[in-house]
N, C-alpha and C. Protein backbone atom coordinates (compact mmCIF):
# COMPACT_ATOMS: atom_id res chain seq x y z
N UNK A 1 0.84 -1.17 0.00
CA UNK A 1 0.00 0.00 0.00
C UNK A 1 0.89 1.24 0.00
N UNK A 2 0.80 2.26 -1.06
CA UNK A 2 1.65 3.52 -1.20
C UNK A 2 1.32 4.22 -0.16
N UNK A 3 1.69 5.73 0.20
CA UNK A 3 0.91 6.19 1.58
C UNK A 3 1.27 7.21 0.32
N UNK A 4 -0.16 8.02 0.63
CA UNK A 4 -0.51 8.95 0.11
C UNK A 4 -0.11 10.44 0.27
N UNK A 5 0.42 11.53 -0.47
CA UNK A 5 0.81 12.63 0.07
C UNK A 5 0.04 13.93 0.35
N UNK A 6 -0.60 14.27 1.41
CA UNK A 6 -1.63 14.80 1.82
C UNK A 6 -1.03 16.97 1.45
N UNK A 7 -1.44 17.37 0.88
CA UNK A 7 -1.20 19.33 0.31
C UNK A 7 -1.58 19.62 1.38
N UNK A 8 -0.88 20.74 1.83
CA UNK A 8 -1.30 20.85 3.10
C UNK A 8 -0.22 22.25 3.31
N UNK A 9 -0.41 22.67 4.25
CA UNK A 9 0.78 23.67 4.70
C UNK A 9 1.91 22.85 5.31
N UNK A 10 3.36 23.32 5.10
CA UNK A 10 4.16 22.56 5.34
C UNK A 10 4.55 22.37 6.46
N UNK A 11 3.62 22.39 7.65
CA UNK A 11 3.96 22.16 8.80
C UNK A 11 3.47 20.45 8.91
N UNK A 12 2.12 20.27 8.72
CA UNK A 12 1.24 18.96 8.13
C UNK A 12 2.48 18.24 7.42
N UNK A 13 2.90 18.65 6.26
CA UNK A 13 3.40 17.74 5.49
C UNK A 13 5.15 17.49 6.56
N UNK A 14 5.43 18.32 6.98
CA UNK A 14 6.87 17.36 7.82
C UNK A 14 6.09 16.68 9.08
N UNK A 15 5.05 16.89 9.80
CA UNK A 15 4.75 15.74 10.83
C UNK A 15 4.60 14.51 10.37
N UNK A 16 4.14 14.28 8.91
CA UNK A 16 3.44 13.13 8.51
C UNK A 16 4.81 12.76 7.84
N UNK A 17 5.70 13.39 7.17
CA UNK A 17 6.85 13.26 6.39
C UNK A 17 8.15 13.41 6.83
N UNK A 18 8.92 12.68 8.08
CA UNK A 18 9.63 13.22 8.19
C UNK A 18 10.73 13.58 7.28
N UNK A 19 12.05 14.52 8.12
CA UNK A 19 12.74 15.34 7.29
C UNK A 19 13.94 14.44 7.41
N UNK A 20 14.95 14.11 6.61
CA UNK A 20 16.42 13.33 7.25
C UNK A 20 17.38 14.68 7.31
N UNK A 21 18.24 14.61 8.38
CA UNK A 21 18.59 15.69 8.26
C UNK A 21 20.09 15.27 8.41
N UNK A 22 20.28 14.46 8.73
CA UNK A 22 21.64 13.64 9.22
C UNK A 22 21.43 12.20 9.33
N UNK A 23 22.90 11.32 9.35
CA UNK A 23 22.90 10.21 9.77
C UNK A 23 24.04 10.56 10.58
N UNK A 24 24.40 9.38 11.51
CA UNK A 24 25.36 9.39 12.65
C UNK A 24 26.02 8.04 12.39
N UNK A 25 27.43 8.31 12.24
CA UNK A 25 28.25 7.31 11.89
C UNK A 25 29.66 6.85 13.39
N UNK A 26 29.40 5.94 13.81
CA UNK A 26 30.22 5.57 15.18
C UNK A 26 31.50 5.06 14.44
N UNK A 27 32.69 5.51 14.92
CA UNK A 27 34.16 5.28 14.81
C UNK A 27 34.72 5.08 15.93
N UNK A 28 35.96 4.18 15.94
CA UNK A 28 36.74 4.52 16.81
C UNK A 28 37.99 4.69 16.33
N UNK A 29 38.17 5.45 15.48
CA UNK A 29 39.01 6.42 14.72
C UNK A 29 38.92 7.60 14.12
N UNK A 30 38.46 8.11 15.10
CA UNK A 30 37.90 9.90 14.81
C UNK A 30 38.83 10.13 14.25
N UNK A 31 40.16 10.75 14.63
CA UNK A 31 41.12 11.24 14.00
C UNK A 31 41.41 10.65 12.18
N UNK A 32 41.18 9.46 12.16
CA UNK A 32 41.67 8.85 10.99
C UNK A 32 40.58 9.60 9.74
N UNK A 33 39.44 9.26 10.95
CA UNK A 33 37.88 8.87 9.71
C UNK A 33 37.82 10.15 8.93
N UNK A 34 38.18 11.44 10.35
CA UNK A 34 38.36 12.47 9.95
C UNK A 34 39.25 13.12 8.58
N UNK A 35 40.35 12.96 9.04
CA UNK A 35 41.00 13.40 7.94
C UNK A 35 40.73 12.64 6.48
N UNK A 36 40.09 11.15 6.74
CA UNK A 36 39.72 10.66 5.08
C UNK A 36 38.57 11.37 4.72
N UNK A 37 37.73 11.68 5.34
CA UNK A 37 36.40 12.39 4.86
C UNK A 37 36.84 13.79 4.04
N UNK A 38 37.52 14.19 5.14
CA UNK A 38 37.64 15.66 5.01
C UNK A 38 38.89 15.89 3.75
N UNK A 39 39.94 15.52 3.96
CA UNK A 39 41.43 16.37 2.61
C UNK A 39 41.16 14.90 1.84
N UNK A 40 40.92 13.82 1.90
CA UNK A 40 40.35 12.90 1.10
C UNK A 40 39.63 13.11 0.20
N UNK A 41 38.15 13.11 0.54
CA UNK A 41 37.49 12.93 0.02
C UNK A 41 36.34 14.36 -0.23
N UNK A 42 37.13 15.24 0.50
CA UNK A 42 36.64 16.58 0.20
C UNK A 42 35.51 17.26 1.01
N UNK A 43 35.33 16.49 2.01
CA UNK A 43 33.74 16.54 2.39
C UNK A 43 33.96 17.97 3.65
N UNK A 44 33.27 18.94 3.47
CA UNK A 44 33.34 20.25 4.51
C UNK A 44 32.38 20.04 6.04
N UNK A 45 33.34 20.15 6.66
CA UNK A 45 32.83 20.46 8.52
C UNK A 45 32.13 21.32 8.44
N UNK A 46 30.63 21.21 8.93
CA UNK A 46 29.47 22.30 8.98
C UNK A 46 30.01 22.36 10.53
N UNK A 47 30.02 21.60 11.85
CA UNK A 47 30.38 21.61 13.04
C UNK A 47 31.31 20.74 13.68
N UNK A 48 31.78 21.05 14.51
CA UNK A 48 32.67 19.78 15.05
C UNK A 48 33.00 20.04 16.42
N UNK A 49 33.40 18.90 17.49
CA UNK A 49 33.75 19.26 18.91
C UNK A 49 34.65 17.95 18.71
N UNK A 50 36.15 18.84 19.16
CA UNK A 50 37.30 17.72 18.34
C UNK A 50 37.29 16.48 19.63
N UNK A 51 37.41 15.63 18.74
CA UNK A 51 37.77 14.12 19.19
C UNK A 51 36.47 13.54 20.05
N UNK A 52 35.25 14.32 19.36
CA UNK A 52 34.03 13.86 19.88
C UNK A 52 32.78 13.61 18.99
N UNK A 53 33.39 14.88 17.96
CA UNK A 53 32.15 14.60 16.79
C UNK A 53 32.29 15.48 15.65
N UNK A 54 32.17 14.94 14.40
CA UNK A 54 32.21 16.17 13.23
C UNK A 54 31.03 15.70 12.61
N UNK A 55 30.70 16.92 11.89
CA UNK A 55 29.42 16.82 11.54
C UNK A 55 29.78 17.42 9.62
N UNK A 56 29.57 17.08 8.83
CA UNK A 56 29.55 17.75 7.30
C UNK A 56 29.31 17.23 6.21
N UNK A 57 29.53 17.72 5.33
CA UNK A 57 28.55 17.73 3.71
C UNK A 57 29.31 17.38 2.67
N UNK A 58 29.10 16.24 2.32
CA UNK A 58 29.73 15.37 1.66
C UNK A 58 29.00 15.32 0.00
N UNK A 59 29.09 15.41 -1.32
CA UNK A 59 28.23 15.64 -2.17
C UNK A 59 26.86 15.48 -1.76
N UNK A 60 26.72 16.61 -1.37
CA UNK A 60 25.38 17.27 -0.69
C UNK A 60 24.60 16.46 0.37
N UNK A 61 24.97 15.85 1.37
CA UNK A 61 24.45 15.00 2.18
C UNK A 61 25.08 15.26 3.53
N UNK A 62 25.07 15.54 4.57
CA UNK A 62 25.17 15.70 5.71
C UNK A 62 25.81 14.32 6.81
N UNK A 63 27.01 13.83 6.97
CA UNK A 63 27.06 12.67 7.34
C UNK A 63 27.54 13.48 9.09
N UNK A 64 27.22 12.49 10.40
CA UNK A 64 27.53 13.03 11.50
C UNK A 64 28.69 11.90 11.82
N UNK A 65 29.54 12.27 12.16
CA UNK A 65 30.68 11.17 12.54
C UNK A 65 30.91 11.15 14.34
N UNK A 66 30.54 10.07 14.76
CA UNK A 66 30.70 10.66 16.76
C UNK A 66 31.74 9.50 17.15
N UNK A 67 32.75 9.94 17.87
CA UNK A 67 33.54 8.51 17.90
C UNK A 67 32.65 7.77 19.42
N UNK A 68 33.27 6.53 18.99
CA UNK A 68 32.29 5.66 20.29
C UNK A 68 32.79 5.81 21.43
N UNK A 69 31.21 5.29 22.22
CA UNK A 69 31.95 5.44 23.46
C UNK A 69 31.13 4.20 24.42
N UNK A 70 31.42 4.21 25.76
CA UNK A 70 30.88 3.21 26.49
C UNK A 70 30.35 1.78 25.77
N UNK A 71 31.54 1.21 25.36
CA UNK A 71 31.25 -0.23 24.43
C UNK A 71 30.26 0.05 23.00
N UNK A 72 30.12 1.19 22.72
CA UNK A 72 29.24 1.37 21.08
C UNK A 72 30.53 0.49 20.07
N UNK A 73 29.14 0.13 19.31
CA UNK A 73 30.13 -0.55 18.18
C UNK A 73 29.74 0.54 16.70
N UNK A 74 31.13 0.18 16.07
CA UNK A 74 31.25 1.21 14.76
C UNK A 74 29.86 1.10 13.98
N UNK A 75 29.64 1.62 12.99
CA UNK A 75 28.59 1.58 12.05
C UNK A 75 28.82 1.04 10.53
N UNK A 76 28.06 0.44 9.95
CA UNK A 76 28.72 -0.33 8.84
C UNK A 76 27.62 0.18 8.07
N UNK A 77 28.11 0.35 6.76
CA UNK A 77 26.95 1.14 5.71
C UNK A 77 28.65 0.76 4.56
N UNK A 78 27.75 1.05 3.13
CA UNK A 78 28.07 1.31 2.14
C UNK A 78 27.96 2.42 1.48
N UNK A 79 28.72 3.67 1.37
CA UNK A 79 28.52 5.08 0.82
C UNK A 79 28.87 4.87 -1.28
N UNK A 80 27.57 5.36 -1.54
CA UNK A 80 28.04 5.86 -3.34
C UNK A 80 27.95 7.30 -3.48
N UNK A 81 29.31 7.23 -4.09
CA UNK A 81 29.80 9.02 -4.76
C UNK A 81 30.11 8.75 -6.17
N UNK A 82 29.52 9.82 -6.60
CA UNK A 82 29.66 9.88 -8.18
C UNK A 82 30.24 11.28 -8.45
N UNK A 83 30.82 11.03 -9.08
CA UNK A 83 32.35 12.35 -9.60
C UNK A 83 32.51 11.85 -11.10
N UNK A 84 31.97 12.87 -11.93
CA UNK A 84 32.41 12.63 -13.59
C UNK A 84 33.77 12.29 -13.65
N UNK A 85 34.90 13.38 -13.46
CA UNK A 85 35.87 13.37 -13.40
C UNK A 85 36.57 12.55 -12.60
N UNK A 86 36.75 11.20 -12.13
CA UNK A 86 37.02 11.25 -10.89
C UNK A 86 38.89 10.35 -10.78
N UNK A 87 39.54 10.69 -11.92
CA UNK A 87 40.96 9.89 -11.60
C UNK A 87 41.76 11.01 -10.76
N UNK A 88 41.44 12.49 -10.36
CA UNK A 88 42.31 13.30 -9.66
C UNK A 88 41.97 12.40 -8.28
N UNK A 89 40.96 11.96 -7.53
CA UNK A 89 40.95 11.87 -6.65
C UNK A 89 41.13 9.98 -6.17
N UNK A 90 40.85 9.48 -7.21
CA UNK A 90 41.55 8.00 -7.25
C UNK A 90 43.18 8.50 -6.97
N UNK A 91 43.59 9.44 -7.44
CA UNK A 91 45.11 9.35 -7.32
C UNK A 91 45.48 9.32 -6.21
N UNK A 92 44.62 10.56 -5.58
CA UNK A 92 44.95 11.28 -4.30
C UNK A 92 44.72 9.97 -3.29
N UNK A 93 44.00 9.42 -3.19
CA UNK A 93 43.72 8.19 -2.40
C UNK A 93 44.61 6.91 -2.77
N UNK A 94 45.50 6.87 -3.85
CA UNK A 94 46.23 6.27 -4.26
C UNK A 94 47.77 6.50 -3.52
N UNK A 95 47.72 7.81 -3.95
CA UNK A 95 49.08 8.18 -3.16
C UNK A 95 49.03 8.04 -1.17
N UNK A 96 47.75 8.47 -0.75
CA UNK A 96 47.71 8.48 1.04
C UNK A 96 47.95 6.89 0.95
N UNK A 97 47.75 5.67 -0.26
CA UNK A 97 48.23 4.10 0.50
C UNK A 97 46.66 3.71 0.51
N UNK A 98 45.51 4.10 0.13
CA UNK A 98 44.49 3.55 0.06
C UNK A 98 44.47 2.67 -1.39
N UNK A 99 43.59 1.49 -0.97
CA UNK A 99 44.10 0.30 -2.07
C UNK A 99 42.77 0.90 -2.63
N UNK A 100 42.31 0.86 -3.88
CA UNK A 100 41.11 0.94 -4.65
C UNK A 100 41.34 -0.05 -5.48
N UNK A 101 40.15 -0.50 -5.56
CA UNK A 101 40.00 -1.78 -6.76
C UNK A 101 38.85 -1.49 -7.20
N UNK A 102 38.76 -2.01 -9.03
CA UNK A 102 38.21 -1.45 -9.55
C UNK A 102 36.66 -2.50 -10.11
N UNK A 103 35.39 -2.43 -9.87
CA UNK A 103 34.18 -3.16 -10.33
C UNK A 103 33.38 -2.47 -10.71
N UNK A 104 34.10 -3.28 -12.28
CA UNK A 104 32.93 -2.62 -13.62
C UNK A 104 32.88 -1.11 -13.16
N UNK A 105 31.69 -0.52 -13.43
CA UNK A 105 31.83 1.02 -13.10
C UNK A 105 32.05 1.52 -11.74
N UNK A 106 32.33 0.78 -10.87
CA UNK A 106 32.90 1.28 -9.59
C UNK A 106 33.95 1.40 -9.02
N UNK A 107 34.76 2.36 -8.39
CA UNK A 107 36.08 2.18 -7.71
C UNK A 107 35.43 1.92 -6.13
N UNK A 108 35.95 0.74 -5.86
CA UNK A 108 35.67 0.81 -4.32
C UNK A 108 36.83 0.45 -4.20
N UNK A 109 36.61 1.26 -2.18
CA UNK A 109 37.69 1.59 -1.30
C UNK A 109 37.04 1.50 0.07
N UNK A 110 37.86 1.38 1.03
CA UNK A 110 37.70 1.72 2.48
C UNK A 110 38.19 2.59 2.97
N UNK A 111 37.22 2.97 4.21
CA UNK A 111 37.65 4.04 4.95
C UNK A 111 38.41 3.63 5.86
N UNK A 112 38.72 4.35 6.84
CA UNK A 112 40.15 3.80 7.87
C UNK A 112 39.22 2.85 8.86
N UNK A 113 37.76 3.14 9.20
CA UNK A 113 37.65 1.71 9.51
C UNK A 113 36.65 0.55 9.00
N UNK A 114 37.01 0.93 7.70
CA UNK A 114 36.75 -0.91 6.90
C UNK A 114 35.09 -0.75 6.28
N UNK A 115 34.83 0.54 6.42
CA UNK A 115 33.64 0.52 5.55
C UNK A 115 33.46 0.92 4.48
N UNK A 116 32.70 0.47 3.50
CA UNK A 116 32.95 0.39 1.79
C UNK A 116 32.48 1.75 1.30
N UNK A 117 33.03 2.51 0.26
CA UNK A 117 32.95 3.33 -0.51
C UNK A 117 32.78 3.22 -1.68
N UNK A 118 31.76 3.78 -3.06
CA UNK A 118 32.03 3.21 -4.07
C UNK A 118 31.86 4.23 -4.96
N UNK A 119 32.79 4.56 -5.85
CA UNK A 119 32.59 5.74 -6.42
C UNK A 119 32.49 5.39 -7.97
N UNK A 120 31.77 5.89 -8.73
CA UNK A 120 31.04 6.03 -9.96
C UNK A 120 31.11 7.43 -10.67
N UNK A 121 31.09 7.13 -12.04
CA UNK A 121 31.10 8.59 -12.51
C UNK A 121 29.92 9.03 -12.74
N UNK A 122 28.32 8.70 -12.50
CA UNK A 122 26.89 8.76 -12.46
C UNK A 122 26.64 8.26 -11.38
N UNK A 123 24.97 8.73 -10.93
CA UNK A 123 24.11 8.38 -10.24
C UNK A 123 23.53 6.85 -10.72
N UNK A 124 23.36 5.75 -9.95
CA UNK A 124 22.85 4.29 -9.85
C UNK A 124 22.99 4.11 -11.59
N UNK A 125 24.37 3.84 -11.35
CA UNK A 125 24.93 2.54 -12.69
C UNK A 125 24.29 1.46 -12.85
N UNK A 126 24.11 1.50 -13.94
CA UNK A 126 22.99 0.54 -14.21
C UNK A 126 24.32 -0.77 -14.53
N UNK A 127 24.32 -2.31 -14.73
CA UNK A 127 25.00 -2.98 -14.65
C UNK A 127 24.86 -3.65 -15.99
């Protein structure tokens, strides 16, 4: 059953709809995760409280990074980035010692802790 989208003033439509506004990603390599996000992979600090949490905008998406604490375990997800251009920054990740290997239209890679990246030169490659 679809759920229906009710016109409304947009106060109605975010109670019924929520908004994503972030995700929260657990490390226990702030320092590392950090610097791959950020001179890596380019992504800008909207906020941060060092060695506790950065928060920024990654081709247009908002990722929250909090390192763990009291026994939290890391977070495992698969991130896709699409960059037309994208052998300047295969390099750049080439040269920091990050291994990329290459499937069909994807370069995947890991982040410093072991979660997959996959970068494309389009939005959902068709196979």
């Amino acid at each position: 059953m679809a759920l229906k989208r009710k016109l409304g003033s947009p106060r109605k439509q975010t109670m019924r709809y929520p908004r994503l506004y972030s995700i929260t990603v657990f490390t226990n390599k702030w320092r590392e995760v950090r610097d791959f996000y950020t001179r890596l992979l380019g992504g800008g600090i909207t906020s941060e409280r060092k060695h506790r949490y950065f928060d920024l905008l990654i081709g247009g998406m908002p990722i929250s990074f909090r390192a763990c604490e009291d026994g939290e375990v890391e977070s495992h997800f698969h991130l896709y980035l699409a960059l037309r251009d994208r052998e300047a920054l295969l390099e750049r990740l080439k040269e920091a010692g990050v291994i990329v290997r290459m499937d069909g239209p994807y370069a995947s890679f890991l982040d410093p802790d072991g979660r997959t990246i996959k970068l494309s030169e389009d939005v959902a490659v068709l196979a």
